[in-house]
Protein backbone atom coordinates (compact mmCIF):
# COMPACT_ATOMS: atom_id res chain seq x y z
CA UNK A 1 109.65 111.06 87.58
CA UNK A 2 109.22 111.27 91.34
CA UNK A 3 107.74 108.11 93.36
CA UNK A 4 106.40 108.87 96.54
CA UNK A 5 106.55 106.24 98.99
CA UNK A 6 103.80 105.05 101.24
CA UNK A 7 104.13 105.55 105.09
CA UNK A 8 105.55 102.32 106.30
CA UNK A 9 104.46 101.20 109.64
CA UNK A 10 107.46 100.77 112.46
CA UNK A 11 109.79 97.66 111.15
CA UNK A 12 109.04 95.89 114.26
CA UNK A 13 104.95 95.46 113.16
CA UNK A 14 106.24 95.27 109.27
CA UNK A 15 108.34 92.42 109.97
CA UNK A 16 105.82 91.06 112.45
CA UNK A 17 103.30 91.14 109.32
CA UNK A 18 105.18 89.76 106.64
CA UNK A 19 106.81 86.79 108.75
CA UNK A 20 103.42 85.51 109.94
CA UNK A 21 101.27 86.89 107.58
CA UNK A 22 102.53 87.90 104.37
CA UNK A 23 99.43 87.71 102.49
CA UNK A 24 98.32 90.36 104.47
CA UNK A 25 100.78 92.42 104.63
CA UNK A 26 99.64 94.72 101.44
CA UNK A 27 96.48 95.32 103.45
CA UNK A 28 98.34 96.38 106.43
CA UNK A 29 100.34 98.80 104.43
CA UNK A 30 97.56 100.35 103.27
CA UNK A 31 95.49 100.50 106.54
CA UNK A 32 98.33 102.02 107.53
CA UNK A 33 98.24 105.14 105.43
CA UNK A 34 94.66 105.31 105.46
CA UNK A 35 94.81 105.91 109.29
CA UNK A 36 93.75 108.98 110.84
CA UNK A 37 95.28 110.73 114.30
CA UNK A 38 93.38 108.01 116.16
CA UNK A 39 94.93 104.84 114.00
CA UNK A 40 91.04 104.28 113.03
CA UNK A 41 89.26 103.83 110.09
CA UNK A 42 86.31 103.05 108.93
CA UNK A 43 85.50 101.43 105.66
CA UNK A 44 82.20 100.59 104.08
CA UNK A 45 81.63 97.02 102.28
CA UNK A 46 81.14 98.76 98.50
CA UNK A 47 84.27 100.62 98.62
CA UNK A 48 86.05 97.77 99.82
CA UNK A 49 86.79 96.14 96.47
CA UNK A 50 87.66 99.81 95.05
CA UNK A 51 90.27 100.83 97.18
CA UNK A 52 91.64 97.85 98.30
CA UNK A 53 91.27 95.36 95.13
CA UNK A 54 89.69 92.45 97.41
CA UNK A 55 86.79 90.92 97.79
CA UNK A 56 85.10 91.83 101.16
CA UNK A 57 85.31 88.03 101.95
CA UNK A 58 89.47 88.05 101.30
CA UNK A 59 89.48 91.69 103.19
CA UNK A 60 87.80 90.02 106.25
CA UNK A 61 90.14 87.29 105.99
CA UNK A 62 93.06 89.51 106.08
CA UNK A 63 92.17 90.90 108.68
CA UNK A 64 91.26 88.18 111.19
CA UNK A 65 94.98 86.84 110.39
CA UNK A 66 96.22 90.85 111.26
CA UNK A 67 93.88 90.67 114.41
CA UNK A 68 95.71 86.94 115.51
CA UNK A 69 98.90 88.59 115.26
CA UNK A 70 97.66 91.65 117.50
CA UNK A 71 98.07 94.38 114.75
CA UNK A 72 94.60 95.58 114.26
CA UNK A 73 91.21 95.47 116.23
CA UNK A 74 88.02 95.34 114.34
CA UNK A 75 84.37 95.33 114.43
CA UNK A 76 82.17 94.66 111.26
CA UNK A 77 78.82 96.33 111.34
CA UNK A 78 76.13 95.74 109.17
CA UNK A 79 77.80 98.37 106.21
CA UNK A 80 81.21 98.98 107.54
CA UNK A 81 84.03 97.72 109.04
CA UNK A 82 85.62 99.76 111.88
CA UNK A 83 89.49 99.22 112.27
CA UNK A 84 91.90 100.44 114.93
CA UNK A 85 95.79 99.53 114.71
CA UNK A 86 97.80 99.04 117.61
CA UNK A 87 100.34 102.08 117.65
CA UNK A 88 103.33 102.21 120.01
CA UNK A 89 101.49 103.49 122.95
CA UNK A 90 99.46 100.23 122.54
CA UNK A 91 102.62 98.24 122.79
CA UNK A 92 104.48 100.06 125.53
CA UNK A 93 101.59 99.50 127.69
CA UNK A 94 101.61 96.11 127.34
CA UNK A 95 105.65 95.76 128.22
């Protein structure tokens, strides 16, 4: 049986995630490969608890503790949520 592995994100925001955070970190995985070319995505509240097996109250959660550590930018709208990740051009601007 073959097991294909998940796209991880770079070890540097990984271990950022799971030292800080690691009750997010499942979330961030997943953001992760649900990312398109831009690192966006958008998700709307009632598939929340079907893809991602939270509550939209936990999922928010998460990701105010991913936004403190500088891994994700978001903006919840009245159905959605809209999430963008930081990538490595994100970081080398800031060094």
């Amino acid at each position: 049986m073959d097991f294909i592995f998940p796209e991880l994100p770079p070890v540097m925001f990984l271990t950022q995630v799971t030292d800080h955070c690691p009750e997010a970190a499942s979330l961030y995985i997943k953001l992760w490969n649900k990312k398109d070319s831009e690192n966006q995505i958008v998700i709307l509240h009632e598939d929340i608890r079907m893809e991602f097996l939270e509550s939209t109250t936990r999922f928010r959660n998460f990701l105010f503790r991913l936004l403190k550590e500088s891994l994700v930018n978001f903006e919840e709208r009245d159905d959605s949520f809209c999430i963008e990740l930081v990538g490595w051009d994100t970081v080398n601007e800031v060094v």
